[in-house]
PDB file of N, CA and C in Angstrom:
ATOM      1  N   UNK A   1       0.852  -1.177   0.000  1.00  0.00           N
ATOM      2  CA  UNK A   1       0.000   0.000   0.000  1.00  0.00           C
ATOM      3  C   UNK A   1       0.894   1.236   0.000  1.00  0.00           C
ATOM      4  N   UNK A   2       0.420   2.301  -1.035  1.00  0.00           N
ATOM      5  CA  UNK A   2       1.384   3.366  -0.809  1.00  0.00           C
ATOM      6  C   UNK A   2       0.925   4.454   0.599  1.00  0.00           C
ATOM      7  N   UNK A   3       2.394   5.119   1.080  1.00  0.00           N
ATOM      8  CA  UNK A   3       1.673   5.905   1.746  1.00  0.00           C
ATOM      9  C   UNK A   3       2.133   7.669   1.701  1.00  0.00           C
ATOM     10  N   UNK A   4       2.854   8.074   0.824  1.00  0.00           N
ATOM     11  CA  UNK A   4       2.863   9.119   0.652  1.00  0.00           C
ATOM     12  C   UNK A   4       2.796   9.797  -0.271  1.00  0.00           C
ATOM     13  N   UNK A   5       3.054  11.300  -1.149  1.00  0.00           N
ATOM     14  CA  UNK A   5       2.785  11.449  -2.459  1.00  0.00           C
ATOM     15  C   UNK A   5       1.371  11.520  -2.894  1.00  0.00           C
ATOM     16  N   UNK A   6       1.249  12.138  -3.990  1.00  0.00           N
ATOM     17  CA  UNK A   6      -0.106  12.060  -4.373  1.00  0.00           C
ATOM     18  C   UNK A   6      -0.801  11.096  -5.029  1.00  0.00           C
ATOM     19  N   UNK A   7      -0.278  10.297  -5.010  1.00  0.00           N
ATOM     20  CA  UNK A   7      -1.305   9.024  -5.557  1.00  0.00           C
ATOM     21  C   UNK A   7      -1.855   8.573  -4.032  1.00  0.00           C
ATOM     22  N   UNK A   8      -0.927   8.761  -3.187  1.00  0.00           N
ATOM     23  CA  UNK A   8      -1.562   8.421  -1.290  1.00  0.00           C
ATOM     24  C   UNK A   8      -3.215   9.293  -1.442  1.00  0.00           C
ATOM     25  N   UNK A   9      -2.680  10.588  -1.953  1.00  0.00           N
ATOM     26  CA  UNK A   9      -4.019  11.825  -1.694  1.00  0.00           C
ATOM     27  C   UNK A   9      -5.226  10.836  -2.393  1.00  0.00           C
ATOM     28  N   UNK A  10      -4.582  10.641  -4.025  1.00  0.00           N
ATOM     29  CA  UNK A  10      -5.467  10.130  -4.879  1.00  0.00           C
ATOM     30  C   UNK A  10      -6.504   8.710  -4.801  1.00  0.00           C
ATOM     31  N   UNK A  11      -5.524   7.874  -4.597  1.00  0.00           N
ATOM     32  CA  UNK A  11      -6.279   6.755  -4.298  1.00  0.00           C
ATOM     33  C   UNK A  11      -6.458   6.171  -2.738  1.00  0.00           C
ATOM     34  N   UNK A  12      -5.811   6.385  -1.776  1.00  0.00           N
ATOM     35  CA  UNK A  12      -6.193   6.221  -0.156  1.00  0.00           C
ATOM     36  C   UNK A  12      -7.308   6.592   0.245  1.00  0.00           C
ATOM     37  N   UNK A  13      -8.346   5.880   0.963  1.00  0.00           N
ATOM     38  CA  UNK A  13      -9.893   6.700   1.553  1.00  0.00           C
ATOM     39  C   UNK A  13      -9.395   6.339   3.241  1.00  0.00           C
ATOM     40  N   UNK A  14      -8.922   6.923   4.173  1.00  0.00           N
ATOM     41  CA  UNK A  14      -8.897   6.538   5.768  1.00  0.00           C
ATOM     42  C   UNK A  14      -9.702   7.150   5.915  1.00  0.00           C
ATOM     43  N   UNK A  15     -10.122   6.407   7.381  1.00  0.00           N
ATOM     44  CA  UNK A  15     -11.167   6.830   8.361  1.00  0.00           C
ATOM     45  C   UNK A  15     -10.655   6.356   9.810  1.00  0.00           C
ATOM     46  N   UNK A  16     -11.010   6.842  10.529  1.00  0.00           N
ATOM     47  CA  UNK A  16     -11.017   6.952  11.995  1.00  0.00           C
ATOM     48  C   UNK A  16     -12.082   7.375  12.758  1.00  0.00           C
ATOM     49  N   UNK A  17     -11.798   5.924  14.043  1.00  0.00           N
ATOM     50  CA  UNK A  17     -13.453   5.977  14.733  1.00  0.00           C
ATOM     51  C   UNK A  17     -12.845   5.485  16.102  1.00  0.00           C
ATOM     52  N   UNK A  18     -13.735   5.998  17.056  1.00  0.00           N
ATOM     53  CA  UNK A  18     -13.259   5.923  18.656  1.00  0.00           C
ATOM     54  C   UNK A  18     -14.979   4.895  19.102  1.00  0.00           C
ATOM     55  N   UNK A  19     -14.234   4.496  19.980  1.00  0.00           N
ATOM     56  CA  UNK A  19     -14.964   2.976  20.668  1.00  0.00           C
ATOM     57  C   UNK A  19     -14.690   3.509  22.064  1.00  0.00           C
ATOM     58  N   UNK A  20     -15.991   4.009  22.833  1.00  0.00           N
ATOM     59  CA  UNK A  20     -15.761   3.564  23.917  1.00  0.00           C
ATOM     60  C   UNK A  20     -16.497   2.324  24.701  1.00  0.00           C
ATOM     61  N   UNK A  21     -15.359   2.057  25.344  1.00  0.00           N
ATOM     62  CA  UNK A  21     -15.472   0.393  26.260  1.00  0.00           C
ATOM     63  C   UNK A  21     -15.200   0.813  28.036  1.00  0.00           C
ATOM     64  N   UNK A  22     -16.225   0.087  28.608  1.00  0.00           N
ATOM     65  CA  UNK A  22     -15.436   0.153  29.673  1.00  0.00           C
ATOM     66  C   UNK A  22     -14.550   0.449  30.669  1.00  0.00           C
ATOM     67  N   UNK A  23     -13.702  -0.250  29.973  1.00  0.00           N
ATOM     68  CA  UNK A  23     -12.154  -0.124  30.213  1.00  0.00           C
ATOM     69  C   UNK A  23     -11.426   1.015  29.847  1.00  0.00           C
ATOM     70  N   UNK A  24     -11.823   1.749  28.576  1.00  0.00           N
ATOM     71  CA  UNK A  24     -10.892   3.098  27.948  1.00  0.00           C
ATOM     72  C   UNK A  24     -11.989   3.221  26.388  1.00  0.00           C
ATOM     73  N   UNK A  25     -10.498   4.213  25.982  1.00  0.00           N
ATOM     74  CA  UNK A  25     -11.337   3.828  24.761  1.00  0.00           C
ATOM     75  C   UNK A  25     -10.380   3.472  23.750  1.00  0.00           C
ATOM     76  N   UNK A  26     -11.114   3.149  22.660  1.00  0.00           N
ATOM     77  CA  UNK A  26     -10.477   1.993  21.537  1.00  0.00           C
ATOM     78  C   UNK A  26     -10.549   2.760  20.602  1.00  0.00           C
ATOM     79  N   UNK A  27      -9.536   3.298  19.778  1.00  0.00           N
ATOM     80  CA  UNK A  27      -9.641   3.819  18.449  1.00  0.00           C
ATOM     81  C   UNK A  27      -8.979   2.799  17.324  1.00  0.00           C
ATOM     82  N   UNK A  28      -9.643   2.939  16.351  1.00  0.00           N
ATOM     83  CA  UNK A  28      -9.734   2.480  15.332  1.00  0.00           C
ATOM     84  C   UNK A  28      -9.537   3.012  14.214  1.00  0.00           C
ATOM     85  N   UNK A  29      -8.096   2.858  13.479  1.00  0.00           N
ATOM     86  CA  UNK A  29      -7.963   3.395  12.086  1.00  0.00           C
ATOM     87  C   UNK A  29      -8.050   2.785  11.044  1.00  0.00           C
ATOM     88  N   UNK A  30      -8.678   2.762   9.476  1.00  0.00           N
ATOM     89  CA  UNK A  30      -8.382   2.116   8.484  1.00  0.00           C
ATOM     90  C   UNK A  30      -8.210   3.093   7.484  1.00  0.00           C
ATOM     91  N   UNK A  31      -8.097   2.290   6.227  1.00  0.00           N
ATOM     92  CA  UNK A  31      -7.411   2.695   5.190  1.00  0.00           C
ATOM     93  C   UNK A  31      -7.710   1.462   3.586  1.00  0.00           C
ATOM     94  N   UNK A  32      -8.392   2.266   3.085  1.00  0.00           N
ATOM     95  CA  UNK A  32      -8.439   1.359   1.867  1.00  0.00           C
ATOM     96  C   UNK A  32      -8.255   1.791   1.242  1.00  0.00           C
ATOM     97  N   UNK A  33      -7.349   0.834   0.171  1.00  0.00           N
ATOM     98  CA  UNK A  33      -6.943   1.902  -1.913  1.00  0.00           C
ATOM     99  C   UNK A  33      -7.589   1.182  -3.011  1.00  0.00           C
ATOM    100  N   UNK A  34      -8.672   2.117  -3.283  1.00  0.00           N
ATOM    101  CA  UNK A  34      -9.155   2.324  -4.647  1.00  0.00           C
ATOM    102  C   UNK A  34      -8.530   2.097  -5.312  1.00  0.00           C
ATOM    103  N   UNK A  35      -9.178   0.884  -6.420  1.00  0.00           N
ATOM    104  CA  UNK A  35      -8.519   1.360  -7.370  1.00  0.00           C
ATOM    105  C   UNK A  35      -9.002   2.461  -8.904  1.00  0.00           C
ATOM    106  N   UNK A  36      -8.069   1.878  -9.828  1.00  0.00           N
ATOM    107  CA  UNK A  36      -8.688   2.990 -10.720  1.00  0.00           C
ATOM    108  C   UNK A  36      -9.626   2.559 -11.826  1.00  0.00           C
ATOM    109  N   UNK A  37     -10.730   3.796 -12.435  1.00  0.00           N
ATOM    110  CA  UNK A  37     -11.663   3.589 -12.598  1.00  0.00           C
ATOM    111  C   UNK A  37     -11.975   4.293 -13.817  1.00  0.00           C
ATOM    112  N   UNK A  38     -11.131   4.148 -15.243  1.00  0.00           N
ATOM    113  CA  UNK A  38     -11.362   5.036 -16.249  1.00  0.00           C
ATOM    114  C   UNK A  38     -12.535   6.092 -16.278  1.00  0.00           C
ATOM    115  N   UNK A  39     -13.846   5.674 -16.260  1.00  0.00           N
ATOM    116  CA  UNK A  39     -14.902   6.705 -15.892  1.00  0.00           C
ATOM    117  C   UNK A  39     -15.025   7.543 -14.884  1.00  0.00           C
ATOM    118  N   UNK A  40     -14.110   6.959 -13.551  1.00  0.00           N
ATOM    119  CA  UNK A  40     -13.779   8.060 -12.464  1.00  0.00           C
ATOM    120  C   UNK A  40     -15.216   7.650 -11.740  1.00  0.00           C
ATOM    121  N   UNK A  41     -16.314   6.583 -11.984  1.00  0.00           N
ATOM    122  CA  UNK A  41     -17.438   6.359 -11.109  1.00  0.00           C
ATOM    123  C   UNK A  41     -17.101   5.802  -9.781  1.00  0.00           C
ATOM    124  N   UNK A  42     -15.857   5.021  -9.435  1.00  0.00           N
ATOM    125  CA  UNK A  42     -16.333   3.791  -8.559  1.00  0.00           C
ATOM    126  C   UNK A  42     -14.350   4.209  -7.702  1.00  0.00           C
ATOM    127  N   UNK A  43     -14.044   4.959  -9.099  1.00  0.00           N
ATOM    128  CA  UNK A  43     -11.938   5.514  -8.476  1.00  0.00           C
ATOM    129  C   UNK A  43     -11.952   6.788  -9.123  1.00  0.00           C
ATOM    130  N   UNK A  44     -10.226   6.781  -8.944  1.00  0.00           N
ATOM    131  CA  UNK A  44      -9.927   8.050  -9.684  1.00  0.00           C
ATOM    132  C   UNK A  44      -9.938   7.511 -11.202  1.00  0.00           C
ATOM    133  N   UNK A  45      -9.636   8.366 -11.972  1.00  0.00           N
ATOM    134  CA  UNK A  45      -9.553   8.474 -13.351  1.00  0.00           C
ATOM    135  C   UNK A  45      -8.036   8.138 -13.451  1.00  0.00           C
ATOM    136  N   UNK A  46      -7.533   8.473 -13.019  1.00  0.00           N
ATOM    137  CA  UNK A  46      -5.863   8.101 -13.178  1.00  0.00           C
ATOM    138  C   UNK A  46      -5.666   7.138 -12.756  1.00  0.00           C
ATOM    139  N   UNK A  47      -4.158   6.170 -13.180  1.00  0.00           N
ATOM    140  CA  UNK A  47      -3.525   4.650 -12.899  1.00  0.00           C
ATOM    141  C   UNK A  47      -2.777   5.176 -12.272  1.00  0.00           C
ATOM    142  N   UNK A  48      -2.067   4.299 -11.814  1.00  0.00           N
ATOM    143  CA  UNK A  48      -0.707   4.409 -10.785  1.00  0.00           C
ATOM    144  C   UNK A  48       0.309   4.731 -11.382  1.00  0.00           C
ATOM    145  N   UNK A  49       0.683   5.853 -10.807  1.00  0.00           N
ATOM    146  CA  UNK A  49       2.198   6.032 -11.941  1.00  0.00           C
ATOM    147  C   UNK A  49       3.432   4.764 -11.864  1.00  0.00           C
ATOM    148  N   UNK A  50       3.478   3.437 -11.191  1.00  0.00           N
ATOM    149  CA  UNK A  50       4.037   2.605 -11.409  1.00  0.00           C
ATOM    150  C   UNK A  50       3.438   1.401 -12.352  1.00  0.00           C
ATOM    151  N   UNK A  51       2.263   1.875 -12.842  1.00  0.00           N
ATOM    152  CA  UNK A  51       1.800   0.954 -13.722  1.00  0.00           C
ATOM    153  C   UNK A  51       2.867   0.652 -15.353  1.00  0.00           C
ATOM    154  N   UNK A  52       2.500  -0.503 -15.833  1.00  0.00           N
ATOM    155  CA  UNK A  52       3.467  -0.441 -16.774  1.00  0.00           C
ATOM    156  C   UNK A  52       2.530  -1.681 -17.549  1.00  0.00           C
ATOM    157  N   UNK A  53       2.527  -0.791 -19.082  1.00  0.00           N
ATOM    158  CA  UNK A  53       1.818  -1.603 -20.381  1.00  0.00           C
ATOM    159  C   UNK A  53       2.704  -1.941 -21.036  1.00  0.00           C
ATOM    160  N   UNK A  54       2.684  -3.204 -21.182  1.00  0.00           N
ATOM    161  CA  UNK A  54       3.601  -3.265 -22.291  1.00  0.00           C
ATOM    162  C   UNK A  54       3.025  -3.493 -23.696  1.00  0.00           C
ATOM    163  N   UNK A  55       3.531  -3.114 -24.521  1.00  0.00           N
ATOM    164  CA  UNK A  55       3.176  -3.100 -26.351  1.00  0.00           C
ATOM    165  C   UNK A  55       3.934  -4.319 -26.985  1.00  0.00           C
ATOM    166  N   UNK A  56       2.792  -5.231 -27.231  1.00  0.00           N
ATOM    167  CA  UNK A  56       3.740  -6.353 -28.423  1.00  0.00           C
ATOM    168  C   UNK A  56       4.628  -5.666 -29.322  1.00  0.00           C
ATOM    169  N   UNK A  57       5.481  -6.545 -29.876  1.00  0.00           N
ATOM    170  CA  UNK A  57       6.662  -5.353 -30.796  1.00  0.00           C
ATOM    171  C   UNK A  57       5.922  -5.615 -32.475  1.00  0.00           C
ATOM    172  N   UNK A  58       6.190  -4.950 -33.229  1.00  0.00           N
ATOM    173  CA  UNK A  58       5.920  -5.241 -34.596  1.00  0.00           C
ATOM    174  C   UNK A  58       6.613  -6.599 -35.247  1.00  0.00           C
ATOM    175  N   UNK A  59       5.928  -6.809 -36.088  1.00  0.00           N
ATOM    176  CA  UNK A  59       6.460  -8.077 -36.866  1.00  0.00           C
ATOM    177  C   UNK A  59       7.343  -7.449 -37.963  1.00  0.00           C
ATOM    178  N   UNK A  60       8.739  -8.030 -37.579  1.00  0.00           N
ATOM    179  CA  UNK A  60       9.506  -7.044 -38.776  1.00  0.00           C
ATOM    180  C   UNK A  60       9.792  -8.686 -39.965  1.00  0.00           C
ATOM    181  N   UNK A  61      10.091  -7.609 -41.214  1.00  0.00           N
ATOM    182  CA  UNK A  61       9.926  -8.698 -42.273  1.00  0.00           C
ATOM    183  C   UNK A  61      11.277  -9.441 -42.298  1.00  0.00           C
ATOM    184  N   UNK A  62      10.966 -10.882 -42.758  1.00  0.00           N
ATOM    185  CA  UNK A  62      12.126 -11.969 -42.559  1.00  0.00           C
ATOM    186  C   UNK A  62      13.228 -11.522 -43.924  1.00  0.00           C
ATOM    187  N   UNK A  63      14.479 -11.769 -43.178  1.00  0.00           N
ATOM    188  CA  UNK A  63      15.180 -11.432 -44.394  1.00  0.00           C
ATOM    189  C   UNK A  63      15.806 -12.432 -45.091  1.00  0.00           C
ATOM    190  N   UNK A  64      15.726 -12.507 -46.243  1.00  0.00           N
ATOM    191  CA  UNK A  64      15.425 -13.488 -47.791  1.00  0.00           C
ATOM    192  C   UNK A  64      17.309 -13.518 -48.052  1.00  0.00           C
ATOM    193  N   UNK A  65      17.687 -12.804 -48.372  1.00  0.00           N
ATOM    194  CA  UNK A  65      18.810 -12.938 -47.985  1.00  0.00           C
ATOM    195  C   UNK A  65      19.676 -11.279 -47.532  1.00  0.00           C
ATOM    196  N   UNK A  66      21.102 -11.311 -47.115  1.00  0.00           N
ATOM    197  CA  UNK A  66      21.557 -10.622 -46.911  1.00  0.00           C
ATOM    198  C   UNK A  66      22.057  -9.200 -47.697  1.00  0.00           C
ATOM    199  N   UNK A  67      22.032  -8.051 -47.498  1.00  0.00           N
ATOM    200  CA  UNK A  67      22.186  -7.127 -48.499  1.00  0.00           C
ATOM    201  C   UNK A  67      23.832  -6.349 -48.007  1.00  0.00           C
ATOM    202  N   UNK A  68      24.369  -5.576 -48.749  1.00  0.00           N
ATOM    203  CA  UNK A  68      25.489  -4.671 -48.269  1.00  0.00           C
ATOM    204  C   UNK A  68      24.880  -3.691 -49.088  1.00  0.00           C
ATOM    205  N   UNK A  69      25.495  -2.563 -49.009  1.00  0.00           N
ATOM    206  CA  UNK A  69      25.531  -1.160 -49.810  1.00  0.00           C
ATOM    207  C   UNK A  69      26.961  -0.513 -49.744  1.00  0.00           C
ATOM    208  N   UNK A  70      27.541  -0.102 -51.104  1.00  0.00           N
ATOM    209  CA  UNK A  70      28.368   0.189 -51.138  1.00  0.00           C
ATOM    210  C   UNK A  70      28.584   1.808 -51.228  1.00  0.00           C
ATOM    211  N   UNK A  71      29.210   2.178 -50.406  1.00  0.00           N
ATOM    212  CA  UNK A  71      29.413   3.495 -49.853  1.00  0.00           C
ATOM    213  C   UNK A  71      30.844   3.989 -50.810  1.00  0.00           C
ATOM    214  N   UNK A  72      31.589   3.313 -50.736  1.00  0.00           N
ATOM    215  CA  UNK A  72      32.963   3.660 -51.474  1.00  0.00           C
ATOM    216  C   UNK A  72      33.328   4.406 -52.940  1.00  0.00           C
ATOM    217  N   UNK A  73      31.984   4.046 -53.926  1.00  0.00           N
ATOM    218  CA  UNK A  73      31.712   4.806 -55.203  1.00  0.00           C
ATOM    219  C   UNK A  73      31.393   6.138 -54.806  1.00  0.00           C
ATOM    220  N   UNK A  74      30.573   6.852 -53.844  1.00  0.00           N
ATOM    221  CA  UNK A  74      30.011   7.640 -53.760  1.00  0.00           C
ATOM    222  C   UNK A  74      31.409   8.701 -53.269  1.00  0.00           C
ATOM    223  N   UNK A  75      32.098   7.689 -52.428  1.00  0.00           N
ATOM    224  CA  UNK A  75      32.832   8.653 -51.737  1.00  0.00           C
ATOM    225  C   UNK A  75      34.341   8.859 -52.798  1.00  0.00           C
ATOM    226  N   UNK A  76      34.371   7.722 -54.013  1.00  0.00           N
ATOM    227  CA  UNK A  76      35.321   8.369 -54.456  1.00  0.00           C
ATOM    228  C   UNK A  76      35.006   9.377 -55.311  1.00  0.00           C
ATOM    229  N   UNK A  77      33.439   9.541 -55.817  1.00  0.00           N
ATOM    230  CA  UNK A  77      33.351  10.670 -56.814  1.00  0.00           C
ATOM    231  C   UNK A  77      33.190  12.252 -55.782  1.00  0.00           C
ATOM    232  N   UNK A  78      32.885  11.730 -54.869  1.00  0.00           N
ATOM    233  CA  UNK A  78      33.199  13.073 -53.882  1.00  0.00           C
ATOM    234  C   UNK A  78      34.273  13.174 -53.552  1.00  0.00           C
ATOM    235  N   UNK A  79      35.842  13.203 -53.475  1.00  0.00           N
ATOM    236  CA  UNK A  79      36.996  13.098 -53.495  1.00  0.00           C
ATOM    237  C   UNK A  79      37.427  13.814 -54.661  1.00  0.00           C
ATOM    238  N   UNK A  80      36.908  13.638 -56.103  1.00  0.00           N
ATOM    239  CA  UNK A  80      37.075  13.523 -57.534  1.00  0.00           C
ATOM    240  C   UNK A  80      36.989  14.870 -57.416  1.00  0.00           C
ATOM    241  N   UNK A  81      35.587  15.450 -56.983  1.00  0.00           N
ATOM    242  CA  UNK A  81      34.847  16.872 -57.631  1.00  0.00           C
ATOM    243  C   UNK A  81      35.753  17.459 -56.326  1.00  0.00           C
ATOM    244  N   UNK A  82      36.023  16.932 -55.181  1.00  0.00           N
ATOM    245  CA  UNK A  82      36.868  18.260 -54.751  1.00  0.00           C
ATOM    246  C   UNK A  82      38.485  18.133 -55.386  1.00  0.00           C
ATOM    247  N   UNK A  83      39.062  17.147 -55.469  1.00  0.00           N
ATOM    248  CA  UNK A  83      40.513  17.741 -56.172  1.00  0.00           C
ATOM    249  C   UNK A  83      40.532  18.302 -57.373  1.00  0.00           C
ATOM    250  N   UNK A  84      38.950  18.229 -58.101  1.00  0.00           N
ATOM    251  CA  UNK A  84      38.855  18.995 -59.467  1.00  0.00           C
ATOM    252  C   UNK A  84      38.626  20.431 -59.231  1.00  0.00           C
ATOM    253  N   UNK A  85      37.751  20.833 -57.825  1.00  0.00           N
ATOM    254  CA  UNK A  85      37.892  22.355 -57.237  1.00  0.00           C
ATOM    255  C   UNK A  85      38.739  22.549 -56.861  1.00  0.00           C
ATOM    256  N   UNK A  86      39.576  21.714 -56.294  1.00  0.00           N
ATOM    257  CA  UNK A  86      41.078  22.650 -55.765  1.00  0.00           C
ATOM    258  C   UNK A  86      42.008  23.253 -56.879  1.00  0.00           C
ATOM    259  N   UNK A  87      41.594  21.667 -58.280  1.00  0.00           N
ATOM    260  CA  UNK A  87      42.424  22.218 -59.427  1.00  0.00           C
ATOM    261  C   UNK A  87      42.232  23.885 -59.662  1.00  0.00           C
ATOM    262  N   UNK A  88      41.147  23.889 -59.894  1.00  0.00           N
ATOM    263  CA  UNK A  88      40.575  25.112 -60.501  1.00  0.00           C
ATOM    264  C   UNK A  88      40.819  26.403 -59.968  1.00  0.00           C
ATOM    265  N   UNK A  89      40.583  25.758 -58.612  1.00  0.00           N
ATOM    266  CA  UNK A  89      40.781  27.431 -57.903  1.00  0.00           C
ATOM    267  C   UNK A  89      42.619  27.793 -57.850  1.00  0.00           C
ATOM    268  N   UNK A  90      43.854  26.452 -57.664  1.00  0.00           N
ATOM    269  CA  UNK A  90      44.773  26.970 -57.712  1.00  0.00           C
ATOM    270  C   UNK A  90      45.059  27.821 -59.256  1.00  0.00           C
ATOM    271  N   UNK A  91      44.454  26.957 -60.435  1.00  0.00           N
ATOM    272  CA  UNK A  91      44.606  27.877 -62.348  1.00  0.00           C
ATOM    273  C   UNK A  91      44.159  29.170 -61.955  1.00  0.00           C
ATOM    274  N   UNK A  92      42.977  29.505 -60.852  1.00  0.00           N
ATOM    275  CA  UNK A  92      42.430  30.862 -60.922  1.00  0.00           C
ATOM    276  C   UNK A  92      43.518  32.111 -60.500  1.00  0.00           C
ATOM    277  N   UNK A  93      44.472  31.650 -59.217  1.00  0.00           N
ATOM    278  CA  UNK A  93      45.148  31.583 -58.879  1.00  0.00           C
ATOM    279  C   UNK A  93      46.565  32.499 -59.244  1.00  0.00           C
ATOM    280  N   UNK A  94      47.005  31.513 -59.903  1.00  0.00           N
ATOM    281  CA  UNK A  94      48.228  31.625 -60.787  1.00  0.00           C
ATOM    282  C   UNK A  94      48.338  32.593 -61.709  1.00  0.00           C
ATOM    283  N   UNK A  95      47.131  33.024 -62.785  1.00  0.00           N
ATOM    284  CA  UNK A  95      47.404  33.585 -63.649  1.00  0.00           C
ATOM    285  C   UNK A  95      47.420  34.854 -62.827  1.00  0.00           C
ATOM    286  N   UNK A  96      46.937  34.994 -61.893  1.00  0.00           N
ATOM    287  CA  UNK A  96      46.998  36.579 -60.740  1.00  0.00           C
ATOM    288  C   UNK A  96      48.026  36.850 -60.492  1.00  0.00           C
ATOM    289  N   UNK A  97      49.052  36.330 -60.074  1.00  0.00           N
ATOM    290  CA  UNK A  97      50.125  36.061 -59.496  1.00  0.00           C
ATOM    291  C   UNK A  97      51.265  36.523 -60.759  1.00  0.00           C
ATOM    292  N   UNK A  98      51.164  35.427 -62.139  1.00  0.00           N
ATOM    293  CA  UNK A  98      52.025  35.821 -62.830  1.00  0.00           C
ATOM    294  C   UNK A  98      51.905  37.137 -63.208  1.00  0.00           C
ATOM    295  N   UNK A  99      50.550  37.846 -63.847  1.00  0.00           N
ATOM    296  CA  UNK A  99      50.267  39.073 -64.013  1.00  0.00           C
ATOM    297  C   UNK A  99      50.875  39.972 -63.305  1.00  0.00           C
ATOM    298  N   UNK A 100      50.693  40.323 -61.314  1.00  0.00           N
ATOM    299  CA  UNK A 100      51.259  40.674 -61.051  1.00  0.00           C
ATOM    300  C   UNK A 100      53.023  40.824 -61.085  1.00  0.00           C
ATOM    301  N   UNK A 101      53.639  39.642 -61.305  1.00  0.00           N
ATOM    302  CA  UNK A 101      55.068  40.009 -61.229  1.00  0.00           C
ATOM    303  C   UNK A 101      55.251  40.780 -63.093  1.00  0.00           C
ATOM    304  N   UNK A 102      54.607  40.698 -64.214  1.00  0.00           N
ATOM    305  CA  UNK A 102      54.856  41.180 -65.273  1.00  0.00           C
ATOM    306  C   UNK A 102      54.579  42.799 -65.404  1.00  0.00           C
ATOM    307  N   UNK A 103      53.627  43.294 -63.693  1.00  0.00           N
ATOM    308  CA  UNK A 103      53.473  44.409 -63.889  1.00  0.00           C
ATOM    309  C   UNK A 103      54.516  45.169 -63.411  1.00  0.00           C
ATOM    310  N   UNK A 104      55.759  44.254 -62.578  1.00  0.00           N
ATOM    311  CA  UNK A 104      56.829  45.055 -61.892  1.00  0.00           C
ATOM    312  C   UNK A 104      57.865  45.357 -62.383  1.00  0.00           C
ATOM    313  N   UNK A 105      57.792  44.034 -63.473  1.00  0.00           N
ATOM    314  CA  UNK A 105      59.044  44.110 -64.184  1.00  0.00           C
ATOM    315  C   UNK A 105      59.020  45.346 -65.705  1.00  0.00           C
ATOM    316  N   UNK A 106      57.763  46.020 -65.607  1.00  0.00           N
ATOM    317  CA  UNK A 106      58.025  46.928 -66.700  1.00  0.00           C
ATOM    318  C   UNK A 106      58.789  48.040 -66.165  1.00  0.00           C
TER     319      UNK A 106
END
């Protein structure tokens, strides 16, 4: 039985009742937990936060046979197009360079 926290508030109903006897008197405590009651008629509307559903898993499809994918084409034509930009940008480059020294030497 829980006894503190708000599920205590939520689902706990106590009561307390005094008996007198004779002898003294007799008190009497109880305590009962509801449970829960989707419509909220008979409990609370809420489950126990230690409740736990579990979900069957999906049926995944059987495999027929084994596959790879090859990654290595992709990555050499991406390799390709950048040493073909580096080409380019060093030609862009160069002809700047020579220009400048032909303008010093006049």
């Amino acid at each position: 039985m829980i006894h503190s926290g708000q599920p205590a508030k939520d689902f706990i109903d106590s009561a307390t009742r005094h008996v007198l006897l004779r002898q003294g008197v007799l008190g009497i405590k109880v305590k009962i937990m509801r449970g829960s009651d989707p419509e909220g008629k008979s409990g609370p509307q809420k489950s126990l936060p230690d409740s736990v559903t579990i979900i069957e898993p999906k049926e995944e499809p059987t495999i027929v046979q084994p596959t790879s994918q090859d990654y290595g084409a992709k990555a050499q034509q991406a390799q390709q197009a950048a040493d073909a930009q580096r080409a380019a940008e060093q030609q862009q480059q160069e002809p700047s360079e020579q220009g400048g020294q032909q303008e010093y030497q006049q």
